[in-house]
PDB file of N, CA and C in Angstrom:
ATOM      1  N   UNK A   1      -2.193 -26.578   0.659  1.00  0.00           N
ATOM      2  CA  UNK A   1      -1.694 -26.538  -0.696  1.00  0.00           C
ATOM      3  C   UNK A   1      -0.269 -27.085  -0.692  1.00  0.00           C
ATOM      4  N   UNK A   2      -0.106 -27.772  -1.854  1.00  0.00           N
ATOM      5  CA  UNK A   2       1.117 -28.261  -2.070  1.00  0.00           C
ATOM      6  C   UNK A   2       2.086 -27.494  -2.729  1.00  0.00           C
ATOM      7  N   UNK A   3       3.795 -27.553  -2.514  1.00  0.00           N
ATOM      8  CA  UNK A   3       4.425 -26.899  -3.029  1.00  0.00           C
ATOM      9  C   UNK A   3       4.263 -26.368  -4.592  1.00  0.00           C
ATOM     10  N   UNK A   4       4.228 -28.047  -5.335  1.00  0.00           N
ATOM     11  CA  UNK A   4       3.633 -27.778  -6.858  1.00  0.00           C
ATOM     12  C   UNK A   4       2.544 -27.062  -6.747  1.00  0.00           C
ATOM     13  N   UNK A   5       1.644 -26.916  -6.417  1.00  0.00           N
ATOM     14  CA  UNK A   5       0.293 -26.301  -6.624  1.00  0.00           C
ATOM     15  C   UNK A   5       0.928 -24.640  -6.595  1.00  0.00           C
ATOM     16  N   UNK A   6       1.879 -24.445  -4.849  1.00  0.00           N
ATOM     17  CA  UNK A   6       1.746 -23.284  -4.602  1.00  0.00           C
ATOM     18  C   UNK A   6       2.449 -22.695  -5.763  1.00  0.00           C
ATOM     19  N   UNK A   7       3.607 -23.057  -6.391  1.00  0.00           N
ATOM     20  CA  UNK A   7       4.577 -22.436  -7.519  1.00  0.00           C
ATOM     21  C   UNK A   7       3.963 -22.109  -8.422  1.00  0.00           C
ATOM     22  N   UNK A   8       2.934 -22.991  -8.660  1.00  0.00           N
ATOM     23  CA  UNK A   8       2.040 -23.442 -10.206  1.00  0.00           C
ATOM     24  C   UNK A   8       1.171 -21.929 -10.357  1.00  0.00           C
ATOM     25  N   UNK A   9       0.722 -21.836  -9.408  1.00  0.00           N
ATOM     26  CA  UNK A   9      -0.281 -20.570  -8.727  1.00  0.00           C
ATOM     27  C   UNK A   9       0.555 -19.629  -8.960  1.00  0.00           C
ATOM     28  N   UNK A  10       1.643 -19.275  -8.530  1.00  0.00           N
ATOM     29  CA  UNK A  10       2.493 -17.896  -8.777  1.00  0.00           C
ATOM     30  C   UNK A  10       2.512 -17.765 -10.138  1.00  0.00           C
ATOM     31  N   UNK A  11       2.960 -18.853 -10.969  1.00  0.00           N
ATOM     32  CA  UNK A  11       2.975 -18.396 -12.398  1.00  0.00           C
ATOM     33  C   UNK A  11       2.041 -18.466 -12.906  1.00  0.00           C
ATOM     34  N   UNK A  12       0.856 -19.113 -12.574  1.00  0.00           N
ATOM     35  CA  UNK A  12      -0.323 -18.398 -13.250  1.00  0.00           C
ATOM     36  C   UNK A  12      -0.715 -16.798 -12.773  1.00  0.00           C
ATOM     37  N   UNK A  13      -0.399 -16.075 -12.214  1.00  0.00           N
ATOM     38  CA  UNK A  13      -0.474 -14.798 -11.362  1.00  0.00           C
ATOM     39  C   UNK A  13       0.634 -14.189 -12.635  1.00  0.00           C
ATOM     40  N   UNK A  14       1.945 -14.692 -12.925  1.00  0.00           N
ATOM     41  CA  UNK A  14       2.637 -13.974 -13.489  1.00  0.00           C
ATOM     42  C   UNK A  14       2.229 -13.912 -14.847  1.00  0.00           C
ATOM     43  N   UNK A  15       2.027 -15.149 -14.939  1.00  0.00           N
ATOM     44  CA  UNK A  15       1.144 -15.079 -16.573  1.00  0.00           C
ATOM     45  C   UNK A  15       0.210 -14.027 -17.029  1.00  0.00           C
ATOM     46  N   UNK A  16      -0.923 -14.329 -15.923  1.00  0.00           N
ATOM     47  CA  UNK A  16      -1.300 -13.318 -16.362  1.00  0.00           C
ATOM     48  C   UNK A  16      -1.158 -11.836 -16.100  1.00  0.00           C
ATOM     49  N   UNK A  17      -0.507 -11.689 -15.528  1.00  0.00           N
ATOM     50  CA  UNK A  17       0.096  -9.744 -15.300  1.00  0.00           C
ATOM     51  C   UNK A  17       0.802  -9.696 -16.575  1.00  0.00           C
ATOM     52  N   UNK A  18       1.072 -10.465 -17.557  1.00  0.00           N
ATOM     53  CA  UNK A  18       1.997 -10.456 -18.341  1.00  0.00           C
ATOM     54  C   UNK A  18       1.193 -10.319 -19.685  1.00  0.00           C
ATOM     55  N   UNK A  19      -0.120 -10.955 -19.625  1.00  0.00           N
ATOM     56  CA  UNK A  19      -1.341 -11.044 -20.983  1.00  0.00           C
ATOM     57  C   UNK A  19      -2.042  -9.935 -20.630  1.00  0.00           C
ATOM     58  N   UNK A  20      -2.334  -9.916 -19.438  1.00  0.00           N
ATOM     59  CA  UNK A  20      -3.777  -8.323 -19.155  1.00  0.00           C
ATOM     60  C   UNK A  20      -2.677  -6.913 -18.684  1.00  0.00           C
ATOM     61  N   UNK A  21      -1.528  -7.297 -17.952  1.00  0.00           N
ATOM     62  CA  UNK A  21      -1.266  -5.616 -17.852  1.00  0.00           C
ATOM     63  C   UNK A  21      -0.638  -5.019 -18.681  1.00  0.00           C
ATOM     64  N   UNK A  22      -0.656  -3.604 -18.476  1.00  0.00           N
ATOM     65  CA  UNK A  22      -0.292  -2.766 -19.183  1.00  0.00           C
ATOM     66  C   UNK A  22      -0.156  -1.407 -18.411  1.00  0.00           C
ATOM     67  N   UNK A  23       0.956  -0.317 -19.318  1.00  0.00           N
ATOM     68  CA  UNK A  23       1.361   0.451 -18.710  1.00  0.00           C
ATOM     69  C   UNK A  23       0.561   1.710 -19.670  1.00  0.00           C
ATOM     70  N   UNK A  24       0.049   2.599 -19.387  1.00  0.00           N
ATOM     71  CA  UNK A  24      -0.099   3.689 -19.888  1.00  0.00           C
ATOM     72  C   UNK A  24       0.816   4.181 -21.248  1.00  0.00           C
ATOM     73  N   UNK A  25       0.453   4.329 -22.529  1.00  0.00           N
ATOM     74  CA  UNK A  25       1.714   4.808 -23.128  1.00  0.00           C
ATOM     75  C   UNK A  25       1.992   3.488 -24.060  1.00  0.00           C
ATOM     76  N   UNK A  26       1.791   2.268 -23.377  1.00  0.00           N
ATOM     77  CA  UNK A  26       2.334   1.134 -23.905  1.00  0.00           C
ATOM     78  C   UNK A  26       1.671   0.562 -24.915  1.00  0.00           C
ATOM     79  N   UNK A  27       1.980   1.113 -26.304  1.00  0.00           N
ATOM     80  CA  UNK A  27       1.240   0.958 -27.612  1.00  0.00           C
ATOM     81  C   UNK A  27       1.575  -0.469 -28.335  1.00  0.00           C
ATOM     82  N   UNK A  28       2.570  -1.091 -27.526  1.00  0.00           N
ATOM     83  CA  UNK A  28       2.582  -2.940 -27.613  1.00  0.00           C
ATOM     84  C   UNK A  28       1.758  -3.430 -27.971  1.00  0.00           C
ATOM     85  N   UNK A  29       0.927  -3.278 -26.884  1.00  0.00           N
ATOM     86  CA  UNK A  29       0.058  -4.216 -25.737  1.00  0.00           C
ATOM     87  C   UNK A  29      -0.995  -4.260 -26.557  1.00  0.00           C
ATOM     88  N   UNK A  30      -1.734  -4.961 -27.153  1.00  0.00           N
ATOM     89  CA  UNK A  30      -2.909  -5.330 -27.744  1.00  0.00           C
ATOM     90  C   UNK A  30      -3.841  -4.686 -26.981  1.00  0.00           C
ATOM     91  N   UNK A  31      -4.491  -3.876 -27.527  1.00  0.00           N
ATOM     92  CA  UNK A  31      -5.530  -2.838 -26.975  1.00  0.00           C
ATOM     93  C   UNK A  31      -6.828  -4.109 -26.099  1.00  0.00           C
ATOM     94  N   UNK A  32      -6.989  -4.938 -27.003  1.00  0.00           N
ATOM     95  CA  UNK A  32      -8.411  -5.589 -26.064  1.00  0.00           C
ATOM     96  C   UNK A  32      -7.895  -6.403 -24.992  1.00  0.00           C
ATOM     97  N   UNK A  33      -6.370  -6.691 -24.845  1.00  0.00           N
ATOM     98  CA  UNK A  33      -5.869  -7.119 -23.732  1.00  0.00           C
ATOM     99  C   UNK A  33      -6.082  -6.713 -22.797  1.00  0.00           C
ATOM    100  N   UNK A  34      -5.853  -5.109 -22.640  1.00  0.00           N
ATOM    101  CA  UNK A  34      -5.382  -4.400 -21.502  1.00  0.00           C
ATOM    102  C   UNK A  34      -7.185  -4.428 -20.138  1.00  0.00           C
ATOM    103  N   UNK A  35      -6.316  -4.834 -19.422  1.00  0.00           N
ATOM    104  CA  UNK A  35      -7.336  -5.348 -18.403  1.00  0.00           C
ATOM    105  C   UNK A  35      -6.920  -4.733 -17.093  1.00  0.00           C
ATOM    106  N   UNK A  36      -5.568  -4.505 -16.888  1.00  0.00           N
ATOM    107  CA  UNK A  36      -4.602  -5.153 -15.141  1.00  0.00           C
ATOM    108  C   UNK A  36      -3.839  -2.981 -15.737  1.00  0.00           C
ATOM    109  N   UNK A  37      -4.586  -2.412 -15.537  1.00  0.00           N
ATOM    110  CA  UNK A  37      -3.739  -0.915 -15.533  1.00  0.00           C
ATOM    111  C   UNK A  37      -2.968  -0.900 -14.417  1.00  0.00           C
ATOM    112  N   UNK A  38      -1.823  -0.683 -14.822  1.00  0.00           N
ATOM    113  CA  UNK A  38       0.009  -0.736 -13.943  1.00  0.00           C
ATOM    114  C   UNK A  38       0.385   0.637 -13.818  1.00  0.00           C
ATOM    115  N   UNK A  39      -0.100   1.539 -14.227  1.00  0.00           N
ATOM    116  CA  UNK A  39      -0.072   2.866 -14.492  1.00  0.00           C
ATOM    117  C   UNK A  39      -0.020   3.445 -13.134  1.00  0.00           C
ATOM    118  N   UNK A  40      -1.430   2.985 -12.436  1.00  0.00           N
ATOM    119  CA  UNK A  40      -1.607   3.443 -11.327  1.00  0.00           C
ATOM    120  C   UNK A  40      -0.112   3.110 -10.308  1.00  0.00           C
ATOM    121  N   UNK A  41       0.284   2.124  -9.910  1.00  0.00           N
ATOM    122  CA  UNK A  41       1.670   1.525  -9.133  1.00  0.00           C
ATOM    123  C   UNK A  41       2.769   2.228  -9.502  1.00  0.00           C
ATOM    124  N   UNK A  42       2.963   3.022 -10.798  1.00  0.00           N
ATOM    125  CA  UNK A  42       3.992   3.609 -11.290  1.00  0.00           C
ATOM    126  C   UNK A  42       3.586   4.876 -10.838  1.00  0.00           C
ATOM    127  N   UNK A  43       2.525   5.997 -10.650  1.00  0.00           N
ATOM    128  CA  UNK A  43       2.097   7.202 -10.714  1.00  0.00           C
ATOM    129  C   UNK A  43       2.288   7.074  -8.720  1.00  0.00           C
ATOM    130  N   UNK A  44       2.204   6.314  -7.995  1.00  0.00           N
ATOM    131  CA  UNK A  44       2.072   6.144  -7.015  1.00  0.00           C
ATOM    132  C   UNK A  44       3.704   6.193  -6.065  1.00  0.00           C
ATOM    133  N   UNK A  45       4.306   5.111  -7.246  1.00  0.00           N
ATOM    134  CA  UNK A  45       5.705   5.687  -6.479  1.00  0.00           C
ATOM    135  C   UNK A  45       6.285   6.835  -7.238  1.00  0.00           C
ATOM    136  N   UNK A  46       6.217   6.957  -8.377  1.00  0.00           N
ATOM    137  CA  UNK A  46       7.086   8.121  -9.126  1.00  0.00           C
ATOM    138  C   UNK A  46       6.183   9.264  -9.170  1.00  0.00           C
ATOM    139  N   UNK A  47       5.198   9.607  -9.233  1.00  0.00           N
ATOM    140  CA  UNK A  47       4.835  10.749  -9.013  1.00  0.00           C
ATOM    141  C   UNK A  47       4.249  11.370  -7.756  1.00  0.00           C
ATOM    142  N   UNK A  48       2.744  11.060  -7.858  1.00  0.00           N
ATOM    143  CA  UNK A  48       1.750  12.180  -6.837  1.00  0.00           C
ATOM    144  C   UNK A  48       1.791  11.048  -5.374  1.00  0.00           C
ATOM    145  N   UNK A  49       1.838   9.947  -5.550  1.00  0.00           N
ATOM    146  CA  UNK A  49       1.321   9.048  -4.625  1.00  0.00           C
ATOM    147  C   UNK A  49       0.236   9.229  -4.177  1.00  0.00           C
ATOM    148  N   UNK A  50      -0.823   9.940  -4.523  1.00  0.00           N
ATOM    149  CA  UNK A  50      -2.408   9.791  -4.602  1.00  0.00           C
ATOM    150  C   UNK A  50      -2.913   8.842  -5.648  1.00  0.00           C
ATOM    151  N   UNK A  51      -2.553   8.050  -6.531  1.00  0.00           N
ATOM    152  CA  UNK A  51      -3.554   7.314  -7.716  1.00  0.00           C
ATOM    153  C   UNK A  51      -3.811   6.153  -7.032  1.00  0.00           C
ATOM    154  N   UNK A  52      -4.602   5.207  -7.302  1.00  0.00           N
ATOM    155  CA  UNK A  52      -5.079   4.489  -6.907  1.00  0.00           C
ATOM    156  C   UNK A  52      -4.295   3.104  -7.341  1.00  0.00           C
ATOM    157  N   UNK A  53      -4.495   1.609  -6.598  1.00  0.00           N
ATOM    158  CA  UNK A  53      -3.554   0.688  -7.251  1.00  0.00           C
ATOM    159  C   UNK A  53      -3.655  -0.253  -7.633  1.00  0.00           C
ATOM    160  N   UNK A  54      -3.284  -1.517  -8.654  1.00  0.00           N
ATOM    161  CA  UNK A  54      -4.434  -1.832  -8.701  1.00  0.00           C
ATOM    162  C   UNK A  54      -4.780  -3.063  -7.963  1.00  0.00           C
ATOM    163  N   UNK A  55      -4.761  -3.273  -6.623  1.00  0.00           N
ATOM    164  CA  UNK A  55      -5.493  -4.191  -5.769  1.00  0.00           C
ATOM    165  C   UNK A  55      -6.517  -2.970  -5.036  1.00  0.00           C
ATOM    166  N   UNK A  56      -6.687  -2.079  -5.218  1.00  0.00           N
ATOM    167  CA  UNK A  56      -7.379  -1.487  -4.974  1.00  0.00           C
ATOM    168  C   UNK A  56      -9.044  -1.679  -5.367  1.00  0.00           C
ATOM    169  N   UNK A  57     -10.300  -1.637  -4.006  1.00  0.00           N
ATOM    170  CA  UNK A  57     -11.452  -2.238  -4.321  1.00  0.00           C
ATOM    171  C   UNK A  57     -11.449  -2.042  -5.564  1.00  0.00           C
ATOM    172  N   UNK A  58     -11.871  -0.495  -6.317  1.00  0.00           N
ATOM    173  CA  UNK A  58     -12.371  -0.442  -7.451  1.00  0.00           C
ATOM    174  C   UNK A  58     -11.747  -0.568  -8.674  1.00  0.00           C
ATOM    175  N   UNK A  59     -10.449  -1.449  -8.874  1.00  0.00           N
ATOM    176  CA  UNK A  59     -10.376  -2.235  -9.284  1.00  0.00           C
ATOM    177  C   UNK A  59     -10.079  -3.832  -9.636  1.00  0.00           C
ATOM    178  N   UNK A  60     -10.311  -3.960  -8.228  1.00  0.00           N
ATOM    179  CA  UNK A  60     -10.398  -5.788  -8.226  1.00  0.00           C
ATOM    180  C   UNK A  60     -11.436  -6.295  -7.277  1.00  0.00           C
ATOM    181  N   UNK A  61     -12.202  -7.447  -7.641  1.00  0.00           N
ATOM    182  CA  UNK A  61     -12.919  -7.821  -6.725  1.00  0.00           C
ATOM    183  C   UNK A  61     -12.552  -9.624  -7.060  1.00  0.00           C
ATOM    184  N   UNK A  62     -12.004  -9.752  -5.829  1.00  0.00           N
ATOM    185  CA  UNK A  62     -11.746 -11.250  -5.608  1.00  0.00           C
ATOM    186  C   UNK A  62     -12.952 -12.376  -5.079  1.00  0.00           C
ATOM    187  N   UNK A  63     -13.668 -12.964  -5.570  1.00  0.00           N
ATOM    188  CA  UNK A  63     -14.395 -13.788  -5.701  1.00  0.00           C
ATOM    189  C   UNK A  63     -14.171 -15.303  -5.349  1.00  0.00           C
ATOM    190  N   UNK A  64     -14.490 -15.881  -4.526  1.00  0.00           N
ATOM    191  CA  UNK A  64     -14.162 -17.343  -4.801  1.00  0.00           C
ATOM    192  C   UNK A  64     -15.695 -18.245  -3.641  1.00  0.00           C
ATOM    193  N   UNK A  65     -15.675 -19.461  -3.984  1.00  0.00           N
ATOM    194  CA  UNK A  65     -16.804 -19.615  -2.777  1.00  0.00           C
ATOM    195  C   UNK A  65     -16.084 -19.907  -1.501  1.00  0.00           C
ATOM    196  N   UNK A  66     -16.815 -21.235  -0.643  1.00  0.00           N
ATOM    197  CA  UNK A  66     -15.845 -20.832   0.738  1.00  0.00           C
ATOM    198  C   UNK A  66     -15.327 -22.177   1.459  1.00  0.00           C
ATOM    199  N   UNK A  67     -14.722 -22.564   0.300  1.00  0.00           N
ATOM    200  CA  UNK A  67     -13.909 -23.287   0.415  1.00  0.00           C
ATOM    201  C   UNK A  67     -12.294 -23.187   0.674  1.00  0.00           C
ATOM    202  N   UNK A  68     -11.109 -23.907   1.704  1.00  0.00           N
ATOM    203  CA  UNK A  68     -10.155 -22.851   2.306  1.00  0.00           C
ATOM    204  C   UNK A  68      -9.384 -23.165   0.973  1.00  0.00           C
ATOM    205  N   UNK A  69      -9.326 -24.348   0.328  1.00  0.00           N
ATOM    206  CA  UNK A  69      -8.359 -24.506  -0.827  1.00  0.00           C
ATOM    207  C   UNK A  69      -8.574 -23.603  -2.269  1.00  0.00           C
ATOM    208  N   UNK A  70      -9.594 -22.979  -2.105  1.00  0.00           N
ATOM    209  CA  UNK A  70     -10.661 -22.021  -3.470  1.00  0.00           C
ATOM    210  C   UNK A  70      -9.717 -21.024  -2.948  1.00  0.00           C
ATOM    211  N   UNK A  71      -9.877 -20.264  -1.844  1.00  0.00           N
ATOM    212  CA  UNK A  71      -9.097 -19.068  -1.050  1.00  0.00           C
ATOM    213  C   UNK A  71      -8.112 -18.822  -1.276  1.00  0.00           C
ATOM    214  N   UNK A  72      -7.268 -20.138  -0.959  1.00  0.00           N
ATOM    215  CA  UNK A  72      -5.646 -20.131  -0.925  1.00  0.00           C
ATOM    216  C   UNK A  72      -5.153 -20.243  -1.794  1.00  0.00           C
ATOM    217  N   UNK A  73      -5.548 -20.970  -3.368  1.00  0.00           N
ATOM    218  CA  UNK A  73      -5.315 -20.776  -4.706  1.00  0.00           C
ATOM    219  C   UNK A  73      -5.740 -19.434  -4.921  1.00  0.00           C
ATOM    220  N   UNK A  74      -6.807 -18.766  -4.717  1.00  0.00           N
ATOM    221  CA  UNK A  74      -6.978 -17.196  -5.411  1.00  0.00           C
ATOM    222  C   UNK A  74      -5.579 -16.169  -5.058  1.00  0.00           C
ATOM    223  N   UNK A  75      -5.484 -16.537  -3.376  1.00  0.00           N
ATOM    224  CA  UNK A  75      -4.541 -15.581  -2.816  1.00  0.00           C
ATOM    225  C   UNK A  75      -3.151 -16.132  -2.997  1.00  0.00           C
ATOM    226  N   UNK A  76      -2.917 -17.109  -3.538  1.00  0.00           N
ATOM    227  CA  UNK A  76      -1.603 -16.827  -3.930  1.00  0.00           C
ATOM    228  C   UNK A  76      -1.201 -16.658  -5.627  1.00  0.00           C
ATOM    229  N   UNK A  77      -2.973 -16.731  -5.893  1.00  0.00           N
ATOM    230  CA  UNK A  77      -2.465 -16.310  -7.450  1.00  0.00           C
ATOM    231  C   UNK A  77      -1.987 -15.276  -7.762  1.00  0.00           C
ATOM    232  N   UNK A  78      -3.430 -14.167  -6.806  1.00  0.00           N
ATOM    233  CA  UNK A  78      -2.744 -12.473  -6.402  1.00  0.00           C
ATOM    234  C   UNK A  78      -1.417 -11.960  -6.660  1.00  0.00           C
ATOM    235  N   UNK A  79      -0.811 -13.137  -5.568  1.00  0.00           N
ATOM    236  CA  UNK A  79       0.818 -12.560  -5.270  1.00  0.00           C
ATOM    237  C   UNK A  79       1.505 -12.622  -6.372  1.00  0.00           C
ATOM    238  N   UNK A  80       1.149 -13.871  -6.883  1.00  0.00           N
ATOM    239  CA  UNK A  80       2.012 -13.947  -8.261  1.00  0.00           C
ATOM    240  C   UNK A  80       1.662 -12.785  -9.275  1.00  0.00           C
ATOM    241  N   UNK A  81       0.592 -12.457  -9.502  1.00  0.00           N
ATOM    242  CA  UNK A  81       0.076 -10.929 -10.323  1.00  0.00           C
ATOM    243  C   UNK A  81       0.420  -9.389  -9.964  1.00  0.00           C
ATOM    244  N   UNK A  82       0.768  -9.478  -8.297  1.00  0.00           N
ATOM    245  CA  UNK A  82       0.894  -8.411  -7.995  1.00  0.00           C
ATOM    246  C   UNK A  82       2.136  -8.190  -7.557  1.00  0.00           C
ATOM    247  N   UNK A  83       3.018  -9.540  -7.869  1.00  0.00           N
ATOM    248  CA  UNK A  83       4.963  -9.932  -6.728  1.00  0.00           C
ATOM    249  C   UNK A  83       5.138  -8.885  -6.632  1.00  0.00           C
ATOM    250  N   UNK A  84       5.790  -7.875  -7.568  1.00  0.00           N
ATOM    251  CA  UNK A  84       6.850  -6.798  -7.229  1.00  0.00           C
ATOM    252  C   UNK A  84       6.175  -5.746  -7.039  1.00  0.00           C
ATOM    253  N   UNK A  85       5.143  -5.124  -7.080  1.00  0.00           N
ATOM    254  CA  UNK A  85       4.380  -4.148  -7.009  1.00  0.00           C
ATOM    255  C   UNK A  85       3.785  -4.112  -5.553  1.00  0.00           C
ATOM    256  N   UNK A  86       3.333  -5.356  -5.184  1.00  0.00           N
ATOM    257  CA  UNK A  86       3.198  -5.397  -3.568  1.00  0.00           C
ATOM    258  C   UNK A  86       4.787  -5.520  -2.713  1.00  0.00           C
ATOM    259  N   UNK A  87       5.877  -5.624  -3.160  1.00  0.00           N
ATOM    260  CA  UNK A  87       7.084  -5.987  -2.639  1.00  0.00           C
ATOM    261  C   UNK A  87       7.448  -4.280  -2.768  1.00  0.00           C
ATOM    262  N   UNK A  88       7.103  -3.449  -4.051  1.00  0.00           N
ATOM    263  CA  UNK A  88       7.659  -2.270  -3.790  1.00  0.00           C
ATOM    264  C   UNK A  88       6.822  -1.169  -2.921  1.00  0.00           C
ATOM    265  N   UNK A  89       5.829  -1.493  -2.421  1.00  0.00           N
ATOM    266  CA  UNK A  89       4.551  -0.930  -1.562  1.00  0.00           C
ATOM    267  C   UNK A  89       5.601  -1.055  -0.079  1.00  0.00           C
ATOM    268  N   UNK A  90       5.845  -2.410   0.032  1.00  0.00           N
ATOM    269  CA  UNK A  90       6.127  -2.890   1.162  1.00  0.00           C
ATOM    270  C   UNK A  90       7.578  -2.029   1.744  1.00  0.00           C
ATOM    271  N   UNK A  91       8.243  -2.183   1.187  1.00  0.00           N
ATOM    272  CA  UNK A  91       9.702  -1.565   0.843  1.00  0.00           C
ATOM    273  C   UNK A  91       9.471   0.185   1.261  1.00  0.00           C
ATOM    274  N   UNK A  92       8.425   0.861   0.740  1.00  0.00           N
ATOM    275  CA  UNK A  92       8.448   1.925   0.295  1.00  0.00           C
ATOM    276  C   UNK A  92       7.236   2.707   2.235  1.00  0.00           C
ATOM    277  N   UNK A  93       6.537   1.800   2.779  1.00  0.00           N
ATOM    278  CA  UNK A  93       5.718   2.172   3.528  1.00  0.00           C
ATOM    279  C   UNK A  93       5.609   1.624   4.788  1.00  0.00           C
ATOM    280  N   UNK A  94       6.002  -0.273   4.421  1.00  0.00           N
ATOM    281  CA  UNK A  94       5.895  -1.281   5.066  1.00  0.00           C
ATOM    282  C   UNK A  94       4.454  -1.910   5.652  1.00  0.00           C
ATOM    283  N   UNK A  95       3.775  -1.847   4.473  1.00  0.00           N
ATOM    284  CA  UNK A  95       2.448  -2.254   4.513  1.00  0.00           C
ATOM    285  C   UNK A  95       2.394  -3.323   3.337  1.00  0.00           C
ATOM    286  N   UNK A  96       1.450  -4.115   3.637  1.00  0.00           N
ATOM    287  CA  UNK A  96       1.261  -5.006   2.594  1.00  0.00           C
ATOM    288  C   UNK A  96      -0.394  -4.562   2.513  1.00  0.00           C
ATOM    289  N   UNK A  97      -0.831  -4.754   0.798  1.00  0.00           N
ATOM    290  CA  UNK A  97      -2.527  -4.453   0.355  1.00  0.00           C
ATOM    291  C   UNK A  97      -3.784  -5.351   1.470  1.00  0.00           C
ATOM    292  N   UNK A  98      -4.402  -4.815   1.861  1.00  0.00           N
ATOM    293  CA  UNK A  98      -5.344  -5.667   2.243  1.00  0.00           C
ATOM    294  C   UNK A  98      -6.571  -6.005   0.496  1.00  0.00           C
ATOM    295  N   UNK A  99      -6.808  -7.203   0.438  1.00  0.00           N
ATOM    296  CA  UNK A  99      -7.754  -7.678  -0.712  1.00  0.00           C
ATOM    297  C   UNK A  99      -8.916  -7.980   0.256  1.00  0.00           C
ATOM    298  N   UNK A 100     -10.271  -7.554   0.065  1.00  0.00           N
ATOM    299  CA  UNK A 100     -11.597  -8.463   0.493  1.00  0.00           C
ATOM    300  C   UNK A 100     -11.666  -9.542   0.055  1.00  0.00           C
ATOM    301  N   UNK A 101     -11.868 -10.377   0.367  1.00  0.00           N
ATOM    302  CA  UNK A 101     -12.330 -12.412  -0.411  1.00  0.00           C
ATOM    303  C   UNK A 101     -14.065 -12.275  -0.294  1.00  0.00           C
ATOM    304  N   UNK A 102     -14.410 -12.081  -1.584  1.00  0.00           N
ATOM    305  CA  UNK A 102     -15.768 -12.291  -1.216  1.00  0.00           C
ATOM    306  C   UNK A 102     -16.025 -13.900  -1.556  1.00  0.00           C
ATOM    307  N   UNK A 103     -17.102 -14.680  -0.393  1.00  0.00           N
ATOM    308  CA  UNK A 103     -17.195 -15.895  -0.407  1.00  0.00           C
ATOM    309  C   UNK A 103     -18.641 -16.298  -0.637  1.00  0.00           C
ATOM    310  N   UNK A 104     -19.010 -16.981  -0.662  1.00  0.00           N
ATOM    311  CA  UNK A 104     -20.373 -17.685  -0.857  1.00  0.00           C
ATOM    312  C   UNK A 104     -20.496 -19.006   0.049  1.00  0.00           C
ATOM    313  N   UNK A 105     -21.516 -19.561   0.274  1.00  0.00           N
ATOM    314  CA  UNK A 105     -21.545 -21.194   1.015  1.00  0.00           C
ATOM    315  C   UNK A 105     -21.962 -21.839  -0.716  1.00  0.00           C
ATOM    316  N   UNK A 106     -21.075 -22.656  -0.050  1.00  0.00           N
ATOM    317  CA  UNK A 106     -20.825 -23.648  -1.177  1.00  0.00           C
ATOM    318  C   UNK A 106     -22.435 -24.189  -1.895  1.00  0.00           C
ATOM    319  N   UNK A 107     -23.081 -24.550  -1.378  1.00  0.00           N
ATOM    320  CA  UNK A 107     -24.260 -24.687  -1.291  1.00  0.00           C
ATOM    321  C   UNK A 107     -25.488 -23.843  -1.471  1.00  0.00           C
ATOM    322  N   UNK A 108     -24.707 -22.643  -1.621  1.00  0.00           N
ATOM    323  CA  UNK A 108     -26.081 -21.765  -2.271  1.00  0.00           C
ATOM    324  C   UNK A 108     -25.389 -20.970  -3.285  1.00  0.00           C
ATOM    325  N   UNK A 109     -23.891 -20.960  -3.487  1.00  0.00           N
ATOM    326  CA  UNK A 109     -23.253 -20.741  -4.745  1.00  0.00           C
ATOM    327  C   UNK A 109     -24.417 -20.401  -6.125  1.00  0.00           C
ATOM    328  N   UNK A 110     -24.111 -19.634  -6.422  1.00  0.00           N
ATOM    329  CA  UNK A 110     -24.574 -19.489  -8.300  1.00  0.00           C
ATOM    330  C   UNK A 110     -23.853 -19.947  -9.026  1.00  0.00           C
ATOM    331  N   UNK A 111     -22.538 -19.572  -8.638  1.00  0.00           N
ATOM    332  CA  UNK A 111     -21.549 -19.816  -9.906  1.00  0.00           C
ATOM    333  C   UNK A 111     -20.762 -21.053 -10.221  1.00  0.00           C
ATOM    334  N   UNK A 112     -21.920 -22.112 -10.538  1.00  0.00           N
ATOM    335  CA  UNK A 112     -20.838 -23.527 -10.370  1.00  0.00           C
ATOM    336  C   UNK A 112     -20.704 -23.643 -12.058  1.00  0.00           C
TER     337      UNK A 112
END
């Protein structure tokens, strides 16, 4: 991936954390938006640190087929969706999220 590509990719990541998330409480946010719950990342450092987050399986499943440039655009879109929330994980434990990539062969793909 190219630099443009890779930048391009972060702000599509920021974009959209910016159209789908939302915080609990946050009566802004266009109700059919809310997709990306941030709630959990906030309840995690400021409160119980039991809630769940959201790169967490049950709520994300990363998809792409299996191609390395399909991969490397998904995963750095991630980062851009998840920058500071995986940066305050990191900070706070010194772990970074593991994501599954589920892949397909290109060639028996469904989803073209």
């Amino acid at each position: 991936m190219i630099l443009q590509g890779y930048e391009q990719q972060i702000q599509n990541g920021r974009i959209l954390r910016h159209a789908y998330g939302y915080y609990e409480g946050d009566f802004e946010h266009d109700e059919r938006m809310r997709l990306l719950d941030l709630t959990y990342h906030y309840k995690y450092f400021m409160e119980e640190q039991t809630s769940a987050l959201p790169w967490d399986k049950q709520h994300l499943y990363f998809r792409a087929d299996d191609d390395q440039r399909t991969i490397m655009s998904g995963q750095v879109l991630l980062r851009g969706l998840f920058d500071e929330l995986v940066m305050d994980k990191f900070y706070d434990d010194g772990t970074y999220p593991h994501v599954v990539v589920h892949t397909a062969d290109r060639n028996r793909d469904i989803m073209d």
